[in-house]
Protein backbone atom coordinates (compact mmCIF):
# COMPACT_ATOMS: atom_id res chain seq x y z
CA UNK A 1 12.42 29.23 -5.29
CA UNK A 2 9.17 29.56 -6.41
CA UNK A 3 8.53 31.95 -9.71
CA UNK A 4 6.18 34.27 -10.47
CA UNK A 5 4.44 32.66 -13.96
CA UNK A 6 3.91 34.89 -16.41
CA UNK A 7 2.68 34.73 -20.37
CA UNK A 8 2.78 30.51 -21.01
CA UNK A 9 2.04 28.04 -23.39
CA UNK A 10 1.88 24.89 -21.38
CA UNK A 11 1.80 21.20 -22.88
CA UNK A 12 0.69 18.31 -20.87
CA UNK A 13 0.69 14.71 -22.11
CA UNK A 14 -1.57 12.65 -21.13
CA UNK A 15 -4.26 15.46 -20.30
CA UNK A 16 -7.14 12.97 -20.71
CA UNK A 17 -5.93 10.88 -17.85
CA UNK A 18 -6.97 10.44 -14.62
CA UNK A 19 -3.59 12.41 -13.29
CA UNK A 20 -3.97 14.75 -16.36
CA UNK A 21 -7.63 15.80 -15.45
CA UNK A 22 -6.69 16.56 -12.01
CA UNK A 23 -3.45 18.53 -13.03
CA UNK A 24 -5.83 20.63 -15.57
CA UNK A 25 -8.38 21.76 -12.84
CA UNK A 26 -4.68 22.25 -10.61
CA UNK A 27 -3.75 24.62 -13.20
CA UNK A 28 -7.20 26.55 -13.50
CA UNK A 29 -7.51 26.62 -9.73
CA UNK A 30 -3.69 28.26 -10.06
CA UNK A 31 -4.77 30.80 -12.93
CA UNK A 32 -3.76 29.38 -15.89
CA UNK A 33 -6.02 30.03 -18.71
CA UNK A 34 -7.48 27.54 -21.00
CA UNK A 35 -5.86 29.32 -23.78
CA UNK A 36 -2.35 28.60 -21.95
CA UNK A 37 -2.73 25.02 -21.85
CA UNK A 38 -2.02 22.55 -24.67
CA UNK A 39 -3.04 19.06 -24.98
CA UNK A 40 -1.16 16.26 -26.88
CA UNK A 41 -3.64 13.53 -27.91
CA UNK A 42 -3.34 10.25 -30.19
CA UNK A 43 -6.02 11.33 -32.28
CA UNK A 44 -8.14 13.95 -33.79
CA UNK A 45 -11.06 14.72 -31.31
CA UNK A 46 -11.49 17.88 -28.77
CA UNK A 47 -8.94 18.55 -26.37
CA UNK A 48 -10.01 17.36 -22.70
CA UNK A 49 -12.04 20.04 -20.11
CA UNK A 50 -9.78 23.02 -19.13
CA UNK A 51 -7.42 22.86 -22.31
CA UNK A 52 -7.77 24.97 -24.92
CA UNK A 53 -5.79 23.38 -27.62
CA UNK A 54 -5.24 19.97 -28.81
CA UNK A 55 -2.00 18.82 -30.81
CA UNK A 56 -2.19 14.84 -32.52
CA UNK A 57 1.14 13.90 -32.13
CA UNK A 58 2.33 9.87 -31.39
CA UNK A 59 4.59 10.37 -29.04
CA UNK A 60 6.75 7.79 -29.86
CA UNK A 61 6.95 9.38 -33.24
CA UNK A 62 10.60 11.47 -33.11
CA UNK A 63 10.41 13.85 -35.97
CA UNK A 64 6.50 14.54 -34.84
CA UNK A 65 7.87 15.24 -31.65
CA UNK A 66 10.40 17.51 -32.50
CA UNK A 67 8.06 19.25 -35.04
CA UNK A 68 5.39 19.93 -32.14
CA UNK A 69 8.06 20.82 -29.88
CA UNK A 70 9.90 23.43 -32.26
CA UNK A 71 6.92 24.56 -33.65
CA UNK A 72 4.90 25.42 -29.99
CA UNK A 73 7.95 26.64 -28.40
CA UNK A 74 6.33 25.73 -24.44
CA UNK A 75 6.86 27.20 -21.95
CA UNK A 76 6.60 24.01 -20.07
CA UNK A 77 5.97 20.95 -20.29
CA UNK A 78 4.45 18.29 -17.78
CA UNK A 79 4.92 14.54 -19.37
CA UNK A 80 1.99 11.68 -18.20
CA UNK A 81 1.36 9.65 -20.95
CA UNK A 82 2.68 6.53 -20.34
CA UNK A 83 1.96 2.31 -19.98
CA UNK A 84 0.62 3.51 -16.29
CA UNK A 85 -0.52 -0.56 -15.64
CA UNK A 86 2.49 -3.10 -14.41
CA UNK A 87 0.31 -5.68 -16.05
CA UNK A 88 -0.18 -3.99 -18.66
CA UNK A 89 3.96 -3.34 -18.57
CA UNK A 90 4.50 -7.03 -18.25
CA UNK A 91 2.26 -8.14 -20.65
CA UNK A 92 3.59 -6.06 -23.06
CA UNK A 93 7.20 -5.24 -22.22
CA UNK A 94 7.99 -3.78 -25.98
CA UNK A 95 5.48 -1.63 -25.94
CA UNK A 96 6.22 -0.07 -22.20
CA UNK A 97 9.71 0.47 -23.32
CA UNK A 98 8.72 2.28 -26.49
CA UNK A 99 6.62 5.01 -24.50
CA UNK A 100 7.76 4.96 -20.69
CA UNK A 101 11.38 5.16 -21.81
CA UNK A 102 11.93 5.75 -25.21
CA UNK A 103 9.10 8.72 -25.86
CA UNK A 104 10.78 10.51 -23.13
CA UNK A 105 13.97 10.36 -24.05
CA UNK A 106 13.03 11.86 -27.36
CA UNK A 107 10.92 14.28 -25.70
CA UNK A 108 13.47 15.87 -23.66
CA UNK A 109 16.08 16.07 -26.50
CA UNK A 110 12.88 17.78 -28.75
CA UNK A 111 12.75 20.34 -25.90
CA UNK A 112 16.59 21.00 -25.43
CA UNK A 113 16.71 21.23 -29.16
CA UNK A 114 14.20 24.14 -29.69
CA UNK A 115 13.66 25.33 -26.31
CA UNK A 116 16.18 24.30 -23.31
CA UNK A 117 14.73 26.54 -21.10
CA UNK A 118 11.43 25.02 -20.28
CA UNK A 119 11.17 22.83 -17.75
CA UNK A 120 10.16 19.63 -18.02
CA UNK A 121 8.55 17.79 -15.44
CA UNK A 122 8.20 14.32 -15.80
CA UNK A 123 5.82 11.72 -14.31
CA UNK A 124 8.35 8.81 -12.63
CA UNK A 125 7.38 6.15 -10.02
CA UNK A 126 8.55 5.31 -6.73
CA UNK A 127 8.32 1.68 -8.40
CA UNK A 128 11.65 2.36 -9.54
CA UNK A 129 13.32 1.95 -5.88
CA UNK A 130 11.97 -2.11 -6.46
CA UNK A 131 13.97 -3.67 -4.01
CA UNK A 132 15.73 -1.05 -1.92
CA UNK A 133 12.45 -0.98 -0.40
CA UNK A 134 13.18 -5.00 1.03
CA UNK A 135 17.13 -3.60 1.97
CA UNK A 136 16.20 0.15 3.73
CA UNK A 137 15.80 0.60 7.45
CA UNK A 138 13.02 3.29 7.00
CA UNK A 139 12.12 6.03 4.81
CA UNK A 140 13.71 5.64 0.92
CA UNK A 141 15.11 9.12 0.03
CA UNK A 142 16.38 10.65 -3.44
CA UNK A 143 20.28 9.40 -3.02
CA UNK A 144 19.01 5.43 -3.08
CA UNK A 145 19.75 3.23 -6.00
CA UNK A 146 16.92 2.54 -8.08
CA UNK A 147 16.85 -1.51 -8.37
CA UNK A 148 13.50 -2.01 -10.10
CA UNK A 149 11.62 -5.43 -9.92
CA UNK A 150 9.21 -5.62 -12.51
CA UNK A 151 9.03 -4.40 -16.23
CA UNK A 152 7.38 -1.11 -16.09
CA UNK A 153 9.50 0.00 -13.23
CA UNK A 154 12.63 -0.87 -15.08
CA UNK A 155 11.01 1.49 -17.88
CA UNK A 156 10.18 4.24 -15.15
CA UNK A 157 13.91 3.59 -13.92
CA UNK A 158 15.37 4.27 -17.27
CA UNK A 159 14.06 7.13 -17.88
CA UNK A 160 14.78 8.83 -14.92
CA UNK A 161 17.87 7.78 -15.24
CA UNK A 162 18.35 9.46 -18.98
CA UNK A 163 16.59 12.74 -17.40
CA UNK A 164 19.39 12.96 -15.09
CA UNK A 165 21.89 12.53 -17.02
CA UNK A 166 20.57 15.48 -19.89
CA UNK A 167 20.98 17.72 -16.82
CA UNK A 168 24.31 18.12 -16.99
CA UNK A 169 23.54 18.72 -20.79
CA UNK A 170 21.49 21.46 -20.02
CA UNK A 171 18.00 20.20 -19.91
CA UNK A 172 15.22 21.71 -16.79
CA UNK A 173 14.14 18.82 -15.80
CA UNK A 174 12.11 17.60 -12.98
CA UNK A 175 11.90 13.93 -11.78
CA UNK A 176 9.58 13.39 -9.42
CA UNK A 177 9.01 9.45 -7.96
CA UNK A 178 5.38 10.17 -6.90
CA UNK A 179 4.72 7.09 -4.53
CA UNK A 180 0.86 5.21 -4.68
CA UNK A 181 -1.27 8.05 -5.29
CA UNK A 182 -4.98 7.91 -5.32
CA UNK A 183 -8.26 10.19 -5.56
CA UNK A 184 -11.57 10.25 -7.55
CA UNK A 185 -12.37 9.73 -10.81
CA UNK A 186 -9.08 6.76 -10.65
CA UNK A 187 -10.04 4.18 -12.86
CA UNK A 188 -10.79 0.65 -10.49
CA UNK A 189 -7.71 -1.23 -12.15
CA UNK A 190 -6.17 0.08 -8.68
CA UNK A 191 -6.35 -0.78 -5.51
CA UNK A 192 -8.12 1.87 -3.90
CA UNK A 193 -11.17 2.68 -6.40
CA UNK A 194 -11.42 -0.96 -7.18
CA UNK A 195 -12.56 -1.14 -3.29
CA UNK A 196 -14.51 1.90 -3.49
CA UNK A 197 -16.53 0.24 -6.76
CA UNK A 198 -17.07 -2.96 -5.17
CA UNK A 199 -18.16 -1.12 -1.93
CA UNK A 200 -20.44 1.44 -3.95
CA UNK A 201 -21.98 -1.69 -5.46
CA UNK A 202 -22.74 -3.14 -2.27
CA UNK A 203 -23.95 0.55 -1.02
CA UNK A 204 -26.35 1.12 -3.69
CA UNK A 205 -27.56 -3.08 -3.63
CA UNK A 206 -29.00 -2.43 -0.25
CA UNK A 207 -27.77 -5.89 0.76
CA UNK A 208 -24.53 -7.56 1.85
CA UNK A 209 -21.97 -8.89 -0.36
CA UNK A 210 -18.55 -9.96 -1.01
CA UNK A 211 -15.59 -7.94 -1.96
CA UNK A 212 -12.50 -9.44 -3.51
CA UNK A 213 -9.25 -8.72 -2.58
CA UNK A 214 -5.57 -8.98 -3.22
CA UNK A 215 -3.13 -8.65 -0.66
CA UNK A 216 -4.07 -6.81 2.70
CA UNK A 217 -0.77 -7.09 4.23
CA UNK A 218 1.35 -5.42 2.45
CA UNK A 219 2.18 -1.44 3.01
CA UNK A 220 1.86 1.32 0.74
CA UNK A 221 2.54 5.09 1.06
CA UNK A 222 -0.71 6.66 -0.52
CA UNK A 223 -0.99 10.72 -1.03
CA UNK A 224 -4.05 12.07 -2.33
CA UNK A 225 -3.68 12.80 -6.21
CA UNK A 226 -4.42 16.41 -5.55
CA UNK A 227 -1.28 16.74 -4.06
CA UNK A 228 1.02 15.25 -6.33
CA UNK A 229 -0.58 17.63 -9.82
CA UNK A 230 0.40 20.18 -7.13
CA UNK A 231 4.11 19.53 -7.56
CA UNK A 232 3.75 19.19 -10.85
CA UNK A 233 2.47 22.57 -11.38
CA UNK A 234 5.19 23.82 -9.05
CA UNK A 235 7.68 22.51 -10.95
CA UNK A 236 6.53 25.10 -14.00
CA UNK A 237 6.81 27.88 -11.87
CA UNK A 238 10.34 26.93 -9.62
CA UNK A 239 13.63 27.58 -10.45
CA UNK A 240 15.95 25.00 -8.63
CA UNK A 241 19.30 25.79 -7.29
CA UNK A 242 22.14 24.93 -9.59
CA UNK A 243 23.31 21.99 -7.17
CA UNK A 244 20.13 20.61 -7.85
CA UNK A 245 19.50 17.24 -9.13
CA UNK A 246 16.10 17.94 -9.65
CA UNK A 247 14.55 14.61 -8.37
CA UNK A 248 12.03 14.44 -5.82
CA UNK A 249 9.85 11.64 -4.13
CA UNK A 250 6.19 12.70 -3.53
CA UNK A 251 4.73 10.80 -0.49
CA UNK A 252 2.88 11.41 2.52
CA UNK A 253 5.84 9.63 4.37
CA UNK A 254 3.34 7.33 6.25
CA UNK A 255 3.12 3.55 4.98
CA UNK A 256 -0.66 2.40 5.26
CA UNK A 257 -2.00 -1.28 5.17
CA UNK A 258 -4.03 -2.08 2.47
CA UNK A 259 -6.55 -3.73 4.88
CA UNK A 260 -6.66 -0.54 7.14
CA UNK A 261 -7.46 1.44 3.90
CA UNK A 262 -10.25 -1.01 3.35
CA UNK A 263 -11.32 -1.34 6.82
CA UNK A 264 -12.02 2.55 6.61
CA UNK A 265 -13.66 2.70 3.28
CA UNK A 266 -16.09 0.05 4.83
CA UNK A 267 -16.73 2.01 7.84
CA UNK A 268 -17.32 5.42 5.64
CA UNK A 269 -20.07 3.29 3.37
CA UNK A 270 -21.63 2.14 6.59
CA UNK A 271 -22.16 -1.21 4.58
CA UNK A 272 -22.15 -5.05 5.83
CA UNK A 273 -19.41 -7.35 3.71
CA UNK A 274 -17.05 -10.39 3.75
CA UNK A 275 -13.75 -10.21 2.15
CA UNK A 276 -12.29 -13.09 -0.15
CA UNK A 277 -8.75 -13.38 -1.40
CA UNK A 278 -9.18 -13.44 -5.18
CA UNK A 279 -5.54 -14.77 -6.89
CA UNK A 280 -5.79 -13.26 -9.91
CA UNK A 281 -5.17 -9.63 -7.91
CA UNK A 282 -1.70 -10.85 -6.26
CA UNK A 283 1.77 -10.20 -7.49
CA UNK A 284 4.77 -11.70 -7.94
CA UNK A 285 7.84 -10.18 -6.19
CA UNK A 286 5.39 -7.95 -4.09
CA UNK A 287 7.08 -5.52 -1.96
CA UNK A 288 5.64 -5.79 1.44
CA UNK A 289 6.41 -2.27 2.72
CA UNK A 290 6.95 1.15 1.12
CA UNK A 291 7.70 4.80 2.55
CA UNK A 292 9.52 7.94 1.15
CA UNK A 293 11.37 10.45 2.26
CA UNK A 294 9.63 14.17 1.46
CA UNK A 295 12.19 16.72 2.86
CA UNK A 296 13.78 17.46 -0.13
CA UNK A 297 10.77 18.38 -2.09
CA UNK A 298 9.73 20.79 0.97
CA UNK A 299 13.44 22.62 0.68
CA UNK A 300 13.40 22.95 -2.71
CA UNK A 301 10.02 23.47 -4.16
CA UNK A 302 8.19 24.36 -0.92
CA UNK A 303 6.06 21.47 -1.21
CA UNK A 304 4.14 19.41 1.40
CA UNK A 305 0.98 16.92 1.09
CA UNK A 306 -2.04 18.66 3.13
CA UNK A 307 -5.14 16.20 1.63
CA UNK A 308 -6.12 14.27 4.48
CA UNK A 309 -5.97 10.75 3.55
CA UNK A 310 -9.28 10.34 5.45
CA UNK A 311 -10.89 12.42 2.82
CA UNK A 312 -9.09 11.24 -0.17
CA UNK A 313 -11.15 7.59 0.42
CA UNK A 314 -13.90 9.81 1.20
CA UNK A 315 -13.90 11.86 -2.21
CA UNK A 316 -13.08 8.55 -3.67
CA UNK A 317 -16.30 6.49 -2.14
CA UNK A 318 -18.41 9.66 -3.36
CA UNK A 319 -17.24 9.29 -6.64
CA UNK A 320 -18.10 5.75 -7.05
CA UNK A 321 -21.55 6.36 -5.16
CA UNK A 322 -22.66 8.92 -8.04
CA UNK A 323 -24.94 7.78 -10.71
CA UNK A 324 -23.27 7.19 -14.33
CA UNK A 325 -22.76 10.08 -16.62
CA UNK A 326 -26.12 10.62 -18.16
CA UNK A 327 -28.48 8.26 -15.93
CA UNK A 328 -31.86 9.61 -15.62
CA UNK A 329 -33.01 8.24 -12.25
């Protein structure tokens, strides 16, 4: 059940992120101080809005790891950094392995080390069911074999995996497979704000145009990225029953077309369009439907998603509509 927090010293990876921005203002909006909140970065420049401290620290680097870890002493910990792209993953498989699986691994034995109280709650992906999706009958809960079908899921998969097993050495941590989640300010190598840019292009041309598309036909379960940074602040302030396995799918439990998501971004912008299939924005062993199962989240952490998907392409759109950072008009 949900704690009461109290003095902190919180350290979020991947604070400068698009997640990592919206778990920052999550954390404000919740009480926690600037002061409270510590950023790891890569290199030597201010820490991002709403933290107060900054710590330069490769993750992938073990004894700079452990140093940070055992000299901070957190209070908790929220891990993001990671190869977040599957192209990115594939095109690049050593380098995916090296942070999604191997950085966290370290990470957790830094913290159960110097402090294996705080809880750690880590940043998986529902891409790590892979092809239990193709085999289940409906919703994919927490008890379903992770068969992963593409590099950076395999890398997602494996560190879950390790999490799970330091619980039984003693370690607090949290692994939550957040399913497709979207919201502004997400950068348009995704699905969603890549059809809010080319619609906000469109919008502000005056004119018709063309957007360019990947597949339509496939199903996704999308929650609003508000939602998820939610549970991850929850986790920092819950203390699980000790039959826990602490892992927890965050999804809205609805699959969604990707053409019905586009349909209704186009009738939000009001705008006129055609739609072409571009090939370059289709993937290989594409699932064709996804959908989680959310109960156990709700028992154990008291969490639910309450964004209306209707306004999470709405915020989205708006975002993409605003003039650049800086534009005089």
């Amino acid at each position: 059940m949900p704690n009461k927090p109290g003095g902190r010293r919180i350290l979020v990876t991947g604070a400068g992120g698009f997640v990592g921005g919206h778990l920052l203002t999550e954390l404000a909006s919740a009480g926690y101080a600037p002061d409270e909140i510590h950023a790891v970065i890569v290199s030597q420049h201010a820490p991002p809005p709403g933290a107060g401290h900054a710590h330069v620290c490769d993750l992938r680097d073990g004894a700079a790891l452990n140093a940070l870890i055992r000299e901070l002493k957190p209070t908790g910990v929220v891990h993001l950094a990671a190869v977040a792209l599957p192209a990115q993953a594939k095109q690049d498989p050593s380098a995916a392995w090296a942070v999604n699986f191997e950085a966290v691994r370290q990470l957790a034995h830094a913290i159960l080390a110097s402090v294996p109280d705080c809880p750690l709650a880590f940043a998986g992906s529902s891409e790590s069911y892979g092809h239990t999706f193709n085999l289940a009958g409906g919703p994919v809960d927490e008890s379903m074999a992770l068969r992963p079908m593409t590099p950076y899921a395999a890398t997602k998969a494996a560190a879950d995996v390790a999490l799970g097993q330091m619980r039984h050495d003693g370690l607090k941590a949290f692994r939550f497979r957040a399913f497709n989640h979207t919201g502004p300010g997400q950068p348009p190598d995704y699905v969603v704000p890549s059809f809010a840019k080319q619609i906000a292009e469109i919008a502000r041309s005056g004119q018709g145009g063309v957007i360019r598309v990947g597949n339509l036909d496939a199903e996704r379960d999308f929650l609003d990225v508000r939602d998820v940074v939610r549970a991850y602040r929850l986790a920092l302030e819950t203390t699980l029953d000790a039959g826990s396995e602490g892992v927890f799918n965050l999804a809205s439990g609805r699959p969604r077309s990707i053409r019905s998501i586009l349909d209704s971004l186009i009738e939000i912008a009001g705008v006129d369009v055609s739609i072409e299939t571009d090939v370059t924005k289709l993937r290989a062993n594409d699932v064709p439907r996804t959908c989680g199962a959310i109960e156990r989240a709700g028992r154990e952490m008291g969490w639910t998603p309450c964004v209306p998907f209707e306004k999470t392409l709405s915020d989205t759109l708006t975002a993409m509509l605003a003039p650049p950072e800086g534009h005089v008009p």
